[in-house]
Protein backbone atom coordinates (compact mmCIF):
# COMPACT_ATOMS: atom_id res chain seq x y z
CA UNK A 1 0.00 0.00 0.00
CA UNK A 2 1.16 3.51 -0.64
CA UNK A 3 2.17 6.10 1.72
CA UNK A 4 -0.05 9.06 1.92
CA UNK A 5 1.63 12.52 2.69
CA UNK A 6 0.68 12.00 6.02
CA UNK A 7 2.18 8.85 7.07
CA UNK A 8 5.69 10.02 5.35
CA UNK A 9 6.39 12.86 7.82
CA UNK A 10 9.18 12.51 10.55
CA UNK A 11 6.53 14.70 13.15
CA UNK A 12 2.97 14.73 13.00
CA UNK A 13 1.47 18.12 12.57
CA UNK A 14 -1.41 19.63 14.23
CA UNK A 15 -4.32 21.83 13.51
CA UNK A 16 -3.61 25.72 14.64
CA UNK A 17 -4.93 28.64 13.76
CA UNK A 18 -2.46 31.67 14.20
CA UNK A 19 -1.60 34.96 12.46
CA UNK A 20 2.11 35.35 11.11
CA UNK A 21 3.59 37.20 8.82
CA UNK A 22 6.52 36.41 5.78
CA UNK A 23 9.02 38.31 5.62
CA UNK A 24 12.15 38.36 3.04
CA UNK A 25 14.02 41.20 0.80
CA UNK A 26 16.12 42.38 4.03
CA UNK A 27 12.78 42.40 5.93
CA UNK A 28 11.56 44.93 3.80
CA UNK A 29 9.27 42.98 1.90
CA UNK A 30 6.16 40.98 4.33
CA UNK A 31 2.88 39.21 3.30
CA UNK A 32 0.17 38.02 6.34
CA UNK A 33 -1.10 34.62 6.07
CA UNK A 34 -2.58 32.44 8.97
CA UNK A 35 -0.55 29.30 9.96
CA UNK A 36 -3.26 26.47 9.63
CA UNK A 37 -1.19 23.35 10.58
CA UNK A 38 1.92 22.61 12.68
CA UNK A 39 5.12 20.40 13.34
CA UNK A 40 8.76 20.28 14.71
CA UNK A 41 9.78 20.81 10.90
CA UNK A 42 7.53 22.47 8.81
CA UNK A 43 3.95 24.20 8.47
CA UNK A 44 1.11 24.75 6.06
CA UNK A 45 0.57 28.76 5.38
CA UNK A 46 -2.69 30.44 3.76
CA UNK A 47 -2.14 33.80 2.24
CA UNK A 48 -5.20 35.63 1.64
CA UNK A 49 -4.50 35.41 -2.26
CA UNK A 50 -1.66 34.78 -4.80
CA UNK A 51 1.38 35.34 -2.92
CA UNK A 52 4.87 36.00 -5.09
CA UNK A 53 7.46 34.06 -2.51
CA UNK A 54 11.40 33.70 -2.71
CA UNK A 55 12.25 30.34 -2.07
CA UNK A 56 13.68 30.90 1.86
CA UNK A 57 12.01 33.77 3.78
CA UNK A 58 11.44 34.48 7.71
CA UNK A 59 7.74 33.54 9.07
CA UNK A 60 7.12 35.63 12.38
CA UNK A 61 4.37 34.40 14.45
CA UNK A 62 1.93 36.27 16.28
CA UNK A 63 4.05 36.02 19.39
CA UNK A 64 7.11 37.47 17.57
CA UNK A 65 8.64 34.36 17.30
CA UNK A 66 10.91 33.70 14.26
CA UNK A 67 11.40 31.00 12.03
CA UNK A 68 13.52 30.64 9.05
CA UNK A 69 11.29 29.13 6.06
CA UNK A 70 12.00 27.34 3.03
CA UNK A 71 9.20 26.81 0.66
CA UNK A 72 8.52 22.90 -0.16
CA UNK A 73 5.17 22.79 -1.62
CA UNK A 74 2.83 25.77 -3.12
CA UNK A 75 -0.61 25.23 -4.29
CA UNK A 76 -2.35 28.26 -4.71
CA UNK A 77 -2.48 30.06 -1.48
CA UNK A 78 -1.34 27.12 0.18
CA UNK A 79 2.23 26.51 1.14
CA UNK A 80 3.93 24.38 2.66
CA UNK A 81 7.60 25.19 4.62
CA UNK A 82 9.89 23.09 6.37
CA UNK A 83 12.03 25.18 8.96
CA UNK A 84 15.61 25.73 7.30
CA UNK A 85 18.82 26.83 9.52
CA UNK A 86 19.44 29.80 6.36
C-alpha cells in the first residue's frame, strides 16, 4: 500500500490557527497569512491570495517568534515550509 503525505512525515502536525507574517528582501518585503497546521519541521501557510514568494524567507508568528522558512510545496495560497537553519 502507498504512503499518503501524512504517514511520510518525521513529526505529525497539528491543527492551529495563528496569524504570522513572511518576511524576506532584508525584511523589507512581508505578506500576512494564517498558519493552519503545525510540526517540529515544517507548516502549512494560507495567504489571503496569490502570494509572489522567494524560495527561503522568515515567518514571524503572532508572538514574535521567528522561524527561518523554506518553501517545499505551493498550491495556490497554500504553502507548505519546512524550517531551514538559512
Amino acid at each position: 500500500m502507498a504512503e499518503t503525505g501524512r504517514e511520510k512525515r518525521r513529526h505529525p502536525r497539528r491543527k492551529v490557527l495563528k496569524g504570522a507574517k513572511a518576511f524576506f528582501n532584508e525584511g523589507k518585503s512581508l505578506y500576512d497569512c494564517q498558519v493552519r497546521d503545525w510540526s517540529e519541521s515544517g507548516a502549512k501557510l494560507v495567504f489571503p491570495g496569490l502570494t509572489p514568494l522567494p524560495k527561503y524567507f522568515i515567518l514571524r508568528l503572532s508572538d514574535g517568534s521567528d522561524y527561518p522558512c523554506e518553501v517545499v510545496r505551493a498550491d495556490g495560497v497554500v504553502i507548505g515550509v519546512r524550517f531551514s537553519r538559512k
